[in-house]
Protein backbone atom coordinates (compact mmCIF):
# COMPACT_ATOMS: atom_id res chain seq x y z
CA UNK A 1 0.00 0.00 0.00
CA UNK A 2 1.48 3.33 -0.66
CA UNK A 3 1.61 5.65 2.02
CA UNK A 4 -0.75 8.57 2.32
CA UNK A 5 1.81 11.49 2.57
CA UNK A 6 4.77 11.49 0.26
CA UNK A 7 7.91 11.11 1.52
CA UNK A 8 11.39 12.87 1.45
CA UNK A 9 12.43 10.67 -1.72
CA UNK A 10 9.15 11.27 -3.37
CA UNK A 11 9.24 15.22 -3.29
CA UNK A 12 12.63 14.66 -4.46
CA UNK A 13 12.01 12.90 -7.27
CA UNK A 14 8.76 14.88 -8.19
CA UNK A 15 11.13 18.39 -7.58
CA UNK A 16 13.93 16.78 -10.22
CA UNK A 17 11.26 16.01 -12.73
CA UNK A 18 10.01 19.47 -12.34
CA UNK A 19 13.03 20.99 -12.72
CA UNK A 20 13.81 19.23 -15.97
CA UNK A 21 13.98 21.37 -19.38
CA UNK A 22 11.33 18.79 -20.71
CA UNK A 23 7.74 19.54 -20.00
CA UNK A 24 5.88 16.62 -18.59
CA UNK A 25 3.20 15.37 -21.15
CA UNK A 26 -0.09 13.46 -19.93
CA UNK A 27 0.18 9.87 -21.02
CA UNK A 28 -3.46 8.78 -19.56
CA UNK A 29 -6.17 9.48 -17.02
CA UNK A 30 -7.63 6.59 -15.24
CA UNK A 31 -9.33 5.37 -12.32
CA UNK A 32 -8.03 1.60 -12.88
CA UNK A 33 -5.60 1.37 -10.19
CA UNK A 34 -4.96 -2.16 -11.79
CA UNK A 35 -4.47 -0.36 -15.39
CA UNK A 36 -2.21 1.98 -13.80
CA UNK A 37 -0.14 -0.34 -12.16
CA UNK A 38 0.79 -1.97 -15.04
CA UNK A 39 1.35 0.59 -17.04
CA UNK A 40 4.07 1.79 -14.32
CA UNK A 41 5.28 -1.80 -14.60
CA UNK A 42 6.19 -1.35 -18.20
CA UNK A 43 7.34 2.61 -17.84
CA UNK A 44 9.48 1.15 -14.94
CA UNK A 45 10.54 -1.72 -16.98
CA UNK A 46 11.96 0.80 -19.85
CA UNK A 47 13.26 2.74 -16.95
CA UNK A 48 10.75 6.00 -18.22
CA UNK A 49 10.22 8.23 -15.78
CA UNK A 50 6.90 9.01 -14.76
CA UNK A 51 4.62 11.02 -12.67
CA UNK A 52 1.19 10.14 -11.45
CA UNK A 53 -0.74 13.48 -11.11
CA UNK A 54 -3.66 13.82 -8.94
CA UNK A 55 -3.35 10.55 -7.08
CA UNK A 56 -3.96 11.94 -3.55
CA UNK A 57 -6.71 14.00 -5.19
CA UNK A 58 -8.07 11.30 -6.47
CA UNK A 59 -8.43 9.00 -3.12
CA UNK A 60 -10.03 12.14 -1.17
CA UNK A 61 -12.62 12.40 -3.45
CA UNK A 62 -13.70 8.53 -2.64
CA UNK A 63 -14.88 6.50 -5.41
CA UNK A 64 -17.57 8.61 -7.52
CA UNK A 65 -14.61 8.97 -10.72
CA UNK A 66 -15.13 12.67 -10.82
CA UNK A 67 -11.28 12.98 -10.64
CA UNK A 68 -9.42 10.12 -12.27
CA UNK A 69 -5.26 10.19 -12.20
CA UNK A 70 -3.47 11.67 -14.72
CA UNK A 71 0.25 9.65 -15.85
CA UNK A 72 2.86 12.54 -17.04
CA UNK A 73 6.24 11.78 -18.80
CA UNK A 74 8.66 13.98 -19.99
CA UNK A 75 8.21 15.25 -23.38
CA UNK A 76 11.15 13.74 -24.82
CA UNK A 77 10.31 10.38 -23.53
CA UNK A 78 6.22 10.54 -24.82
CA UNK A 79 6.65 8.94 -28.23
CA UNK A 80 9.04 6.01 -26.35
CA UNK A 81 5.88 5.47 -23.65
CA UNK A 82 3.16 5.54 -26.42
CA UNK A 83 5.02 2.87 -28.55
CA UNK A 84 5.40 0.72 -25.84
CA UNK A 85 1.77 0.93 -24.65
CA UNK A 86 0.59 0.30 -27.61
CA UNK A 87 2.60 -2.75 -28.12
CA UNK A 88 1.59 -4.25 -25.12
CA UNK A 89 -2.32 -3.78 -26.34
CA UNK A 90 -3.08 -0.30 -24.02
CA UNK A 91 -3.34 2.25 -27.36
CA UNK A 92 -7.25 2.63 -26.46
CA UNK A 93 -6.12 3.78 -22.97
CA UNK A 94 -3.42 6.87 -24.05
CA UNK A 95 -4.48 10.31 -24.03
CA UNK A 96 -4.70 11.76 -27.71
């Protein structure tokens, strides 16, 4: 289970990827927590670096879907993450 507050590491990864000249691009928004762990399986895998957007957002508001979470990668990584999704069968799931 992930913890509810992020910790030191976390903000410091988050704060890197901020600080990068590459924008961040949205990838996907879900609500399939099972969908979305896989997908950071393969980004992982491929050792792309990713941020999930929203995800603490996204528990607070319970389970109604209003607010799904949003997978960012940095721009110059996007076209490596969408080739690889769609390979492994989740095109329908990337964000257009």
């Amino acid at each position: 289970m992930r913890p509810a507050v992020a910790t030191e590491g976390q903000w410091s990864r988050v704060l890197t990827m901020v600080s990068q000249p590459n924008p961040m691009i949205e990838l996907l928004r879900t609500n399939d927590l099972v969908l979305l762990s896989v997908i950071e399986a393969i980004l992982n895998s491929e050792r792309i670096e990713f941020l999930i957007a929203d995800q603490h957002m996204s528990s607070l508001e319970g389970s109604s879907g209003f607010l799904p979470r949003r997978l960012l990668v940095p721009s110059d990584r996007i076209d490596r993450a969408r080739r690889l999704l769609r390979e492994a069968g989740f095109g329908s799931e990337l964000t257009t």
